[in-house]
N, C-alpha and C. Protein backbone atom coordinates (compact mmCIF):
# COMPACT_ATOMS: atom_id res chain seq x y z
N UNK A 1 26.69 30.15 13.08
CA UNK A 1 26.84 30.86 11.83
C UNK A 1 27.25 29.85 10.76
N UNK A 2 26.59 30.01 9.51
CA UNK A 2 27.44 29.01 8.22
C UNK A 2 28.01 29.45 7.65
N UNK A 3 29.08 28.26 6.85
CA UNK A 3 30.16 29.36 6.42
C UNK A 3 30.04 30.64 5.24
N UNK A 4 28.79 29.85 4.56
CA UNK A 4 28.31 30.93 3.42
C UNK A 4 27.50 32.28 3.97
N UNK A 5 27.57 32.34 5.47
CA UNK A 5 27.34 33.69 5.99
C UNK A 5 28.44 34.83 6.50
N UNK A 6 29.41 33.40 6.40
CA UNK A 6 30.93 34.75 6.91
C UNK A 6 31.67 35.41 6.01
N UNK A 7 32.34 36.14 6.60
CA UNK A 7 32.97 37.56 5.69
C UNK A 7 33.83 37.16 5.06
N UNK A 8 34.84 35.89 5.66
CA UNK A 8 36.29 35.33 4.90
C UNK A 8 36.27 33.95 4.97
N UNK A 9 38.01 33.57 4.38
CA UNK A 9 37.65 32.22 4.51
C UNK A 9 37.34 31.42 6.10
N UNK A 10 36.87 30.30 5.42
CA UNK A 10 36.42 29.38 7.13
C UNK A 10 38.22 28.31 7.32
N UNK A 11 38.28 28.79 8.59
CA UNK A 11 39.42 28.13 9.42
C UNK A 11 39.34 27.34 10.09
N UNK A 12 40.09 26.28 10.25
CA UNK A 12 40.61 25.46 11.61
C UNK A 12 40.47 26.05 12.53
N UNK A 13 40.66 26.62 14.01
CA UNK A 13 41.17 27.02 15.17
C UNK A 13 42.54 26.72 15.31
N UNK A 14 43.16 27.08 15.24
CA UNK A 14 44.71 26.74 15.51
C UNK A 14 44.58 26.14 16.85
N UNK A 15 43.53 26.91 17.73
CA UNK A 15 44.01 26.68 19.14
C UNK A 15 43.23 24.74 19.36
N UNK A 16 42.39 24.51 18.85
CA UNK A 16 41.84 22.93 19.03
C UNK A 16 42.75 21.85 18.88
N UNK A 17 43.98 22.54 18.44
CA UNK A 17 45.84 21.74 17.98
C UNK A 17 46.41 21.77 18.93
N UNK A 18 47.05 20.76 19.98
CA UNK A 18 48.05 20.87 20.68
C UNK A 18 49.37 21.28 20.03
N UNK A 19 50.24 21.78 20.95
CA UNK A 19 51.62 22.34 20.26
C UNK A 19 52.11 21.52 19.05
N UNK A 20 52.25 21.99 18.30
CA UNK A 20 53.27 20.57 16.94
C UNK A 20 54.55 21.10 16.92
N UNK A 21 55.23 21.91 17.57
CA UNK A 21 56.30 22.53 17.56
C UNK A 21 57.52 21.43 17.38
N UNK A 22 58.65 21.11 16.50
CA UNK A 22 59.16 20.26 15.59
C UNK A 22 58.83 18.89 15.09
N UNK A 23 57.09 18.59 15.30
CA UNK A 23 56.63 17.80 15.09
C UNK A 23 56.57 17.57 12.96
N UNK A 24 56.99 16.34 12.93
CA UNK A 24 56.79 16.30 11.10
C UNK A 24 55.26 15.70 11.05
N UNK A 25 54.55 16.32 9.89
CA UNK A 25 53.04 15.92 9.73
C UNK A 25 53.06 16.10 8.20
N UNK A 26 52.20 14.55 7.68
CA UNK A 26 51.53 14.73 6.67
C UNK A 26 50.35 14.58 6.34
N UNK A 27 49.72 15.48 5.26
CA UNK A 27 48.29 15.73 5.23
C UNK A 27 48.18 15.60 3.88
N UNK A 28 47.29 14.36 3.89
CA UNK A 28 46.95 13.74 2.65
C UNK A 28 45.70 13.85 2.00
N UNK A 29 45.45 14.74 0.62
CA UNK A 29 44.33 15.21 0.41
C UNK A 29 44.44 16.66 0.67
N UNK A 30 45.57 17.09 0.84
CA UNK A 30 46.10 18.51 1.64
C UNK A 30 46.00 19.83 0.59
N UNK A 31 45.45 19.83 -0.42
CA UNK A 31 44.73 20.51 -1.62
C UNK A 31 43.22 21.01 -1.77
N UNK A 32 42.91 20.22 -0.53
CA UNK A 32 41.10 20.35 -0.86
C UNK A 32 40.82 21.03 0.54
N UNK A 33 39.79 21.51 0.40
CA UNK A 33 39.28 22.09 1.85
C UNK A 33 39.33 21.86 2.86
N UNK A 34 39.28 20.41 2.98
CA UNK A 34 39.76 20.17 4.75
C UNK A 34 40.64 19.94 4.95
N UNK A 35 41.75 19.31 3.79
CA UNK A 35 43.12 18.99 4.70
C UNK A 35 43.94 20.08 4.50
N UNK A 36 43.76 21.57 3.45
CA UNK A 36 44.47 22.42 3.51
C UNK A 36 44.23 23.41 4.64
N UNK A 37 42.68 23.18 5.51
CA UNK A 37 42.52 24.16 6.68
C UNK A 37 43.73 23.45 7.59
N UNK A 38 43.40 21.87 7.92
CA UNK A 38 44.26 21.09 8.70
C UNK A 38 45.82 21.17 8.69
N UNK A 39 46.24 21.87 7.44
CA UNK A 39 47.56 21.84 7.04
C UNK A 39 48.37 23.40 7.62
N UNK A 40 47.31 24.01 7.24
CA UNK A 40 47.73 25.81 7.79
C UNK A 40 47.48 25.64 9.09
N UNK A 41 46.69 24.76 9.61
CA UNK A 41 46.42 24.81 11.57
C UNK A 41 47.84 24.22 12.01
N UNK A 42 47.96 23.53 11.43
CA UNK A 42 49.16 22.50 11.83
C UNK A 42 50.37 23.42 12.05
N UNK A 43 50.72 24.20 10.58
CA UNK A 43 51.82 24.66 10.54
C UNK A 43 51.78 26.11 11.41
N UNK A 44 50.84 26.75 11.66
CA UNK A 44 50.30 27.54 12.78
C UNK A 44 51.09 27.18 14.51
N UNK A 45 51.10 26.19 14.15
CA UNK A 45 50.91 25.50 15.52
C UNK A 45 52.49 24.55 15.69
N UNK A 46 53.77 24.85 14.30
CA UNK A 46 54.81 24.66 14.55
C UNK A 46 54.79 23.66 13.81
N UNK A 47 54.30 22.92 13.27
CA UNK A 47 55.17 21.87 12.69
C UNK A 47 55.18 21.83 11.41
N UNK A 48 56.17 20.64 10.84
CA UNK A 48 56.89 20.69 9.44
C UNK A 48 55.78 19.83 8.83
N UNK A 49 54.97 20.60 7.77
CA UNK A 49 53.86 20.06 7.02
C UNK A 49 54.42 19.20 5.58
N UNK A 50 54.25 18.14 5.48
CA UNK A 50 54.31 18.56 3.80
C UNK A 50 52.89 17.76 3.35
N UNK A 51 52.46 18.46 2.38
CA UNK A 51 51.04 18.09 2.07
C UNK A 51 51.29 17.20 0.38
N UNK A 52 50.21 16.16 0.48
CA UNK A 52 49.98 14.94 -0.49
C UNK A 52 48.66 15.38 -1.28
N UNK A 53 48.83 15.31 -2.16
CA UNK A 53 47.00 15.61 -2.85
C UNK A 53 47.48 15.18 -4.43
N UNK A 54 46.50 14.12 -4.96
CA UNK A 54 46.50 13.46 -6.25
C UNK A 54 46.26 14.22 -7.64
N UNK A 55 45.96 15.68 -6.98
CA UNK A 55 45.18 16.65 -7.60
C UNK A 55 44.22 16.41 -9.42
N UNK A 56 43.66 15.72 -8.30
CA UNK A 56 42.28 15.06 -9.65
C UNK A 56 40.82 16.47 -9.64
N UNK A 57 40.91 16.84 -10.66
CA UNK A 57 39.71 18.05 -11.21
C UNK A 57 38.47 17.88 -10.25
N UNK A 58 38.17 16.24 -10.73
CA UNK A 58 36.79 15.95 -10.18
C UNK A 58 36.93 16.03 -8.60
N UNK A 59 37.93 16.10 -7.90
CA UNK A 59 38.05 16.31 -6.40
C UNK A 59 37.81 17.59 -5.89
N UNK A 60 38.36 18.63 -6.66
CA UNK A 60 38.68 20.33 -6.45
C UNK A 60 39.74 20.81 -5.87
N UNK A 61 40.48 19.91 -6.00
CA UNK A 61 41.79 20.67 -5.64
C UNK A 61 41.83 21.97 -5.71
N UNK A 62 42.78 22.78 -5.00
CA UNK A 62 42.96 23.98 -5.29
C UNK A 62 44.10 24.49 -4.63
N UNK A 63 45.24 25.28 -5.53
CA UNK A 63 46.33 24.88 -4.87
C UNK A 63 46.43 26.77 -4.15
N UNK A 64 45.54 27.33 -4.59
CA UNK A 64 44.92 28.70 -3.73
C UNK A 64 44.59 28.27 -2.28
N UNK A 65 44.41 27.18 -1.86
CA UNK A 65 44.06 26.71 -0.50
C UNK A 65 45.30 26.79 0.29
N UNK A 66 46.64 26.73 -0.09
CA UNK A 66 47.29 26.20 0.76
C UNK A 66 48.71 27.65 0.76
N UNK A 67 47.77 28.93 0.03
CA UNK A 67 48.94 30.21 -0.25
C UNK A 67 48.47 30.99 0.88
């Protein structure tokens, strides 16, 4: 299936994450589509996220990615 055929947004799997349970992780670029899926899998999956993103227009940030 592509993602412009599904009903909602497209996700990570939480489950393709081994446990991060008090693991610290940063995700850089963590504003844009892949590192904010990577960032909600993460924190899904227990650990302390904090996300980096330069938030430049021409990139697409979007800080709706990460609510």
């Amino acid at each position: 299936m592509f993602p412009s055929e599904t009903t909602g947004p497209v996700r990570l799997d939480p489950a393709a994450l081994p446990d991060l349970t008090g693991a610290k992780v940063v995700v850089t670029g963590g504003l844009g589509f892949i590192g904010s899926n990577l960032a909600v899998a993460a924190s899904e999956k227990g650990a302390k996220v904090t996300v980096l993103d330069a938030c430049l227009p021409q990139y697409g940030f979007n800080f709706a990615n990460v609510e």
